[in-house]
C-alpha atoms as a PDB file:
ATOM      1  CA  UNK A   1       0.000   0.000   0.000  1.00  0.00           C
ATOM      2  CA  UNK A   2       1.471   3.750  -0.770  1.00  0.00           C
ATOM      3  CA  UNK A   3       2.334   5.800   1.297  1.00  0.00           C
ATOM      4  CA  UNK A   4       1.961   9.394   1.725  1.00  0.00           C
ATOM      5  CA  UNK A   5       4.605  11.757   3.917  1.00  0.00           C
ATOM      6  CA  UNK A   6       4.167  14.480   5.965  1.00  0.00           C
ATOM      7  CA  UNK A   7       4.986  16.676   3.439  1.00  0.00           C
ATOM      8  CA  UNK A   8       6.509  17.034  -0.438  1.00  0.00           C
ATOM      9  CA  UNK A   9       6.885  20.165  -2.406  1.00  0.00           C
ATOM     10  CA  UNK A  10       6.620  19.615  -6.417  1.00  0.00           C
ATOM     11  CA  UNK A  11       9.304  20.877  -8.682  1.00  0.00           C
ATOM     12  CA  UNK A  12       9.936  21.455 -12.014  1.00  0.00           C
ATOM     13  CA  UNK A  13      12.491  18.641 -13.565  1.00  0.00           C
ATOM     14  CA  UNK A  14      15.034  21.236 -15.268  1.00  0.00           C
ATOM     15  CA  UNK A  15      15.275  22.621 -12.252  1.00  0.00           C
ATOM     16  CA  UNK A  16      15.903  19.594 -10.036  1.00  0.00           C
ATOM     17  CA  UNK A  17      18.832  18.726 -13.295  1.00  0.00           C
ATOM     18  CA  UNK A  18      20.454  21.776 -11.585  1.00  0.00           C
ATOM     19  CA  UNK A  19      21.685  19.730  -8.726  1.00  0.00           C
ATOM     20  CA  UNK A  20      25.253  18.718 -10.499  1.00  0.00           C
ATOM     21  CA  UNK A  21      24.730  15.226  -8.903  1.00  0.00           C
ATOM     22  CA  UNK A  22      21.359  14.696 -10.180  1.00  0.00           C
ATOM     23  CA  UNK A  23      20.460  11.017 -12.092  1.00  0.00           C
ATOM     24  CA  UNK A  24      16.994   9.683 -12.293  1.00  0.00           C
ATOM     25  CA  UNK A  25      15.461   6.331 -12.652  1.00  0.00           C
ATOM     26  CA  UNK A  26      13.554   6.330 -15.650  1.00  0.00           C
ATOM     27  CA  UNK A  27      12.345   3.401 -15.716  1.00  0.00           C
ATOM     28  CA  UNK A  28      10.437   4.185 -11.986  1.00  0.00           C
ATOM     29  CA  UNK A  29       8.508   7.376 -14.013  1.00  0.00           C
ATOM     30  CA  UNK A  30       4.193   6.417 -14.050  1.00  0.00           C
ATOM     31  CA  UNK A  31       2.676   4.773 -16.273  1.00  0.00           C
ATOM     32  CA  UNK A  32      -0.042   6.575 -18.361  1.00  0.00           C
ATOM     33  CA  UNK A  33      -2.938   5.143 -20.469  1.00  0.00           C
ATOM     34  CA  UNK A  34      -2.660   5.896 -24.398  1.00  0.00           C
ATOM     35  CA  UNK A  35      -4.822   4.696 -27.004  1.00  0.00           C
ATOM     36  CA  UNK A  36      -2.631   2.897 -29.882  1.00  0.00           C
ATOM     37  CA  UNK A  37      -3.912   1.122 -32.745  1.00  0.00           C
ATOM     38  CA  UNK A  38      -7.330   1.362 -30.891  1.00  0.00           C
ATOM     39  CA  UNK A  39      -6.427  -0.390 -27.812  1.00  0.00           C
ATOM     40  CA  UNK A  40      -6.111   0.939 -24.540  1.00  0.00           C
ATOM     41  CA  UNK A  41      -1.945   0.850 -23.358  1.00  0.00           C
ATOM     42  CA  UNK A  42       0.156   1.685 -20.549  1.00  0.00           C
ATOM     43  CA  UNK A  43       3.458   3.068 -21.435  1.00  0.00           C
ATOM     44  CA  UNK A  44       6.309   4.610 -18.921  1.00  0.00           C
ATOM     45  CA  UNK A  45       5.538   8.766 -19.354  1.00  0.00           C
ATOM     46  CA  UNK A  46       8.723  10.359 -20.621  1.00  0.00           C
ATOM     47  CA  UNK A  47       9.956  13.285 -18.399  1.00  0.00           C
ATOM     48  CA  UNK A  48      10.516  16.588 -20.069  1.00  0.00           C
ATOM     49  CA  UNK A  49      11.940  19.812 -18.063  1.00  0.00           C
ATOM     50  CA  UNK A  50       8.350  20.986 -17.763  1.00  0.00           C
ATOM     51  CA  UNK A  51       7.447  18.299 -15.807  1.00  0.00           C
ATOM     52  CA  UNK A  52       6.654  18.144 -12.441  1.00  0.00           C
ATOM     53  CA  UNK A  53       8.509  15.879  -9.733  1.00  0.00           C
ATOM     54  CA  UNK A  54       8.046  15.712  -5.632  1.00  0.00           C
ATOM     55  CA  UNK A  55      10.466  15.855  -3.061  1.00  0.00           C
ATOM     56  CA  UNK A  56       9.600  14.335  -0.346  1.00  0.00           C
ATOM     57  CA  UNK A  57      10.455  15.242   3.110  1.00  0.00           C
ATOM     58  CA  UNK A  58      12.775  12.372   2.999  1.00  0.00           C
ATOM     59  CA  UNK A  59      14.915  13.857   0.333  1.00  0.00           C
ATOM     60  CA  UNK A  60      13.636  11.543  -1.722  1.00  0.00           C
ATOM     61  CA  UNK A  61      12.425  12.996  -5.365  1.00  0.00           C
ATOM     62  CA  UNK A  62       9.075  11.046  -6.759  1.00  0.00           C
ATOM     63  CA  UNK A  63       7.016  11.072 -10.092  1.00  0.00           C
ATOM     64  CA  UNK A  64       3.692  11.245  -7.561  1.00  0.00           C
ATOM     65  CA  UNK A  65       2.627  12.019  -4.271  1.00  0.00           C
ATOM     66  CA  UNK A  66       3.504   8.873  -2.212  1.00  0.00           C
ATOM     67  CA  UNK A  67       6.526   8.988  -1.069  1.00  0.00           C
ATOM     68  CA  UNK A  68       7.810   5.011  -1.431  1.00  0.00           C
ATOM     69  CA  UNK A  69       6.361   4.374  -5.161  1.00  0.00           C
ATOM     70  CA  UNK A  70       7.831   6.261  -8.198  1.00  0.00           C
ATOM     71  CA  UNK A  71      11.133   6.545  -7.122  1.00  0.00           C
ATOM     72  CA  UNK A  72      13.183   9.223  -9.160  1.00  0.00           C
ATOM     73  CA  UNK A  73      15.926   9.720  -7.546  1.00  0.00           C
ATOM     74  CA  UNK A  74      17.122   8.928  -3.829  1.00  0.00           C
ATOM     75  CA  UNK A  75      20.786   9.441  -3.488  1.00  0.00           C
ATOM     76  CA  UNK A  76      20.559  11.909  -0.769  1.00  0.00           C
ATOM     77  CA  UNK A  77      23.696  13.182   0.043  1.00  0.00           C
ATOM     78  CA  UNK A  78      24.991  16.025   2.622  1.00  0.00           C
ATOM     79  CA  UNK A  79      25.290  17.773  -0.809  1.00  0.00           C
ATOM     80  CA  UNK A  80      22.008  17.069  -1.951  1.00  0.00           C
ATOM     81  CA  UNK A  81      20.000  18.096   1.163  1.00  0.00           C
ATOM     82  CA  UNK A  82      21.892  21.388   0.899  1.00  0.00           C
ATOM     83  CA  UNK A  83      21.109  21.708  -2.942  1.00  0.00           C
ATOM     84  CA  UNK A  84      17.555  21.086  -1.538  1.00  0.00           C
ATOM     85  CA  UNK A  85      17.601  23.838   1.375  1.00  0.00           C
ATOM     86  CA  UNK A  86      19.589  26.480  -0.238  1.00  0.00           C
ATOM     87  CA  UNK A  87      18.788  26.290  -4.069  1.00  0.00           C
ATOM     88  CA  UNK A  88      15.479  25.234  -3.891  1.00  0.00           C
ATOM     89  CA  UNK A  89      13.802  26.674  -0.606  1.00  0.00           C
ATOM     90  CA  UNK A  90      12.959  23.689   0.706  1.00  0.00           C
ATOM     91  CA  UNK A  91      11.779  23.509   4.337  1.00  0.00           C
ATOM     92  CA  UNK A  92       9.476  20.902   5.771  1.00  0.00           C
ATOM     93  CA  UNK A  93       6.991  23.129   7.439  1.00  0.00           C
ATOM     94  CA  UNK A  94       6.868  22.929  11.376  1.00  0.00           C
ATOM     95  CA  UNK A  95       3.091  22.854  12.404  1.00  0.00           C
ATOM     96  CA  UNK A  96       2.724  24.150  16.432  1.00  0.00           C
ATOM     97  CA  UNK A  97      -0.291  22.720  17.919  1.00  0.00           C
ATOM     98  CA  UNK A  98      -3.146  25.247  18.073  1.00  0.00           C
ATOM     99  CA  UNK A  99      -6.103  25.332  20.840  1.00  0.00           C
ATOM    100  CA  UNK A 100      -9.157  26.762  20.001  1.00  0.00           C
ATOM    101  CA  UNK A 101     -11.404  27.705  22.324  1.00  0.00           C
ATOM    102  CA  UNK A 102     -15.254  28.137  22.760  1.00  0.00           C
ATOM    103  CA  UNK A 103     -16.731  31.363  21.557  1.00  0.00           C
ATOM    104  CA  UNK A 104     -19.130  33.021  24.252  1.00  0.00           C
ATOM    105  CA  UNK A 105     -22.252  32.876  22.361  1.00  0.00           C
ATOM    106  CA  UNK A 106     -21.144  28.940  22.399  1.00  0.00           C
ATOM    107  CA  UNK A 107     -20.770  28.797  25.904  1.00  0.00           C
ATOM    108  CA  UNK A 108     -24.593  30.542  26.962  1.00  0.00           C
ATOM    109  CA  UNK A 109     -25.923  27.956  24.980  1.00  0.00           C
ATOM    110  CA  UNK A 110     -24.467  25.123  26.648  1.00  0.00           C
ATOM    111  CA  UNK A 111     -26.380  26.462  29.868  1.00  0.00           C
END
């Protein structure tokens, strides 16, 4: 079953191909339906700079939301989490807990 992280931020490829590092796993990319010869097919989609990948908040980059199918590219390195942090922006966000509290026209009517 896939799973889904805390977090991911999506990308555009060319500019994850900055990273000097980078190398992707083709054959990982999703599969999309196409009609050929009038049947329905699934082929591997092929990745073009205006496509859109995920990082993960794992470092890991996917071709989808879930963060353990679709595997692009996970060689994370000291150099690639700070390729991630300073070139892209990329901060998993840190949600504080918040307490909300009764309104007074709530609490007469409880009364």
């Amino acid at each position: 079953m896939a799973t889904i992280g805390k977090y991911c931020k999506a990308y555009l490829v060319k500019t994850l191909r900055q990273f000097d590092q980078w190398t992707k796993n083709s054959e990982n990319t999703r599969t999309e339906k196409e009609q050929i010869n009038g049947k329905e097919v699934e082929i591997k989609r092929v990745l073009t700079d205006d496509d859109f990948l995920y990082l993960q908040d794992n470092y890991v980059v996917t071709d989808g939301i879930f963060k353990d199918e679709n595997i692009i590219f996970d060689n994370i390195t000291p150099a690639w989490k700070e390729f991630c942090q300073k070139v892209l922006g990329f901060e998993i966000p840190i949600y504080e807990a918040v307490q909300v509290q009764a309104s007074e026209s709530q609490n007469k009517s409880n009364f």
